[in-house]
Protein backbone atom coordinates (compact mmCIF):
# COMPACT_ATOMS: atom_id res chain seq x y z
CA UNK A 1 -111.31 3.96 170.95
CA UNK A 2 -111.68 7.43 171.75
CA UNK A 3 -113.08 8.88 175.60
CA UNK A 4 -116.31 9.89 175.26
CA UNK A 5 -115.91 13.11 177.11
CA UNK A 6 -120.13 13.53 177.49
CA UNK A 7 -120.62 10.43 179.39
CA UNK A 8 -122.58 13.07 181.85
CA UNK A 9 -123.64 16.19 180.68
CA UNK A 10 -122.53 19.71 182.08
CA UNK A 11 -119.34 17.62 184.12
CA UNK A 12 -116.01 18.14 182.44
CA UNK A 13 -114.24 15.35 182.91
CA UNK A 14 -110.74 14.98 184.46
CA UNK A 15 -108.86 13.77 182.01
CA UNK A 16 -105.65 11.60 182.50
CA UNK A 17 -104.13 10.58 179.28
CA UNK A 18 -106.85 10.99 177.21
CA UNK A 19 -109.06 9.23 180.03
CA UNK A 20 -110.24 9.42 183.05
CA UNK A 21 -109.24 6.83 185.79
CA UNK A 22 -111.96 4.66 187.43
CA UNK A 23 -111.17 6.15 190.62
CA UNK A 24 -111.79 9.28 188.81
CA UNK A 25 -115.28 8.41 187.15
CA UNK A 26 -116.23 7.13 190.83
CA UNK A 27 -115.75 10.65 192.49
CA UNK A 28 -117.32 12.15 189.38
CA UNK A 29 -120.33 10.40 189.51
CA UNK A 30 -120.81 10.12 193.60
CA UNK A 31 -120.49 13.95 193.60
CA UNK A 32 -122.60 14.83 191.40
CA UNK A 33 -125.35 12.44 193.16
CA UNK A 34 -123.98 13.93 196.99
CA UNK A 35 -125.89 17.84 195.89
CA UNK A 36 -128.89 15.96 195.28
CA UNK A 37 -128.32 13.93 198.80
CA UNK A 38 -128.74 10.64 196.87
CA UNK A 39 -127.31 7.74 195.40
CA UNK A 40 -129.98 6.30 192.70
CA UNK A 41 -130.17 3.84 189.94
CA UNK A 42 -129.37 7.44 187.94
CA UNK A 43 -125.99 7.26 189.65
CA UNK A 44 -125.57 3.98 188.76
CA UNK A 45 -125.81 4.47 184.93
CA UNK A 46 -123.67 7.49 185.45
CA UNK A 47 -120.76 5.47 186.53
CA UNK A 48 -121.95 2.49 183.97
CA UNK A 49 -121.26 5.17 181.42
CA UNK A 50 -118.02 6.62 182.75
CA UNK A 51 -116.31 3.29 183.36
CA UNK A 52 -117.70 1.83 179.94
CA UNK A 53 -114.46 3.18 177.97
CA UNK A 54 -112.35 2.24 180.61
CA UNK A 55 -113.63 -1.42 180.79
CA UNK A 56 -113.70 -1.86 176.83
CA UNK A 57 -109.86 -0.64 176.61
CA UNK A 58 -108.73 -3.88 178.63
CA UNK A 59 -109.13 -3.08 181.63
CA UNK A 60 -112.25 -5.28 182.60
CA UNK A 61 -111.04 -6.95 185.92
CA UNK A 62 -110.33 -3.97 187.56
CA UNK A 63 -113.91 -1.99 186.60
CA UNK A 64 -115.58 -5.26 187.59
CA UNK A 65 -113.61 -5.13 191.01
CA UNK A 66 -114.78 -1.61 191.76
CA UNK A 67 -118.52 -2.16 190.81
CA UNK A 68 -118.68 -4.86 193.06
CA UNK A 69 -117.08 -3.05 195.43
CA UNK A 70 -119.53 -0.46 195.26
CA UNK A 71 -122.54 -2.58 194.56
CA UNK A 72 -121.81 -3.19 198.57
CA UNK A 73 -122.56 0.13 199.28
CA UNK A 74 -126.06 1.40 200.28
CA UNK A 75 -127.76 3.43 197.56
CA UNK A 76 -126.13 2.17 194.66
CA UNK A 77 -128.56 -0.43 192.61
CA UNK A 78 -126.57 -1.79 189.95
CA UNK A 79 -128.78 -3.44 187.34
CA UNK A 80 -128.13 -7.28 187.28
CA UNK A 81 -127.26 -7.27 183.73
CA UNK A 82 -124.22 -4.70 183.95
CA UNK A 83 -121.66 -6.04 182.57
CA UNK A 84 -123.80 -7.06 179.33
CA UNK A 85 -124.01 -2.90 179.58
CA UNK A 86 -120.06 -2.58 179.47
CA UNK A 87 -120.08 -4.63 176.44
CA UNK A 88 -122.29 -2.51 174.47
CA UNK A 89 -120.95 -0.17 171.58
């Protein structure tokens, strides 16, 4: 399975291997939502859609580890039903 480098358009992604690292997609995605001044449900599927290739490649433990990491963050609503969104084609 290939990156898919417009996860979020107008962000060029750092790429690390042919894909980015979850840390990576994290700082992506809060960045982006720190110029608006907040951290939304859009921010959400942002890093839903960066850390979709990551989780489908094998590394699932690891991308569920950091969402709930961040789900315990204010700002950050996670729909209930993410990881049915990971599993998507």
């Amino acid at each position: 399975m290939l990156f898919n480098a417009k996860w979020y358009d107008g962000m060029e992604p750092l790429l690390t291997g042919g894909h980015m690292s979850i840390n990576e997609v994290v700082y992506k995605a809060l960045s982006s939502s720190e110029s608006t001044g907040l951290a939304t449900s859009s921010t959400a599927n942002k890093l839903l859609e960066g850390l979709k290739p990551i989780y489908q490649l094998g590394n699932k433990e690891k991308v569920i580890e950091k969402i709930e990491q961040l789900k315990k963050e204010p700002g950050i609503p996670f729909p209930t039903n993410y990881r049915d969104i990971l599993e998507q084609d």
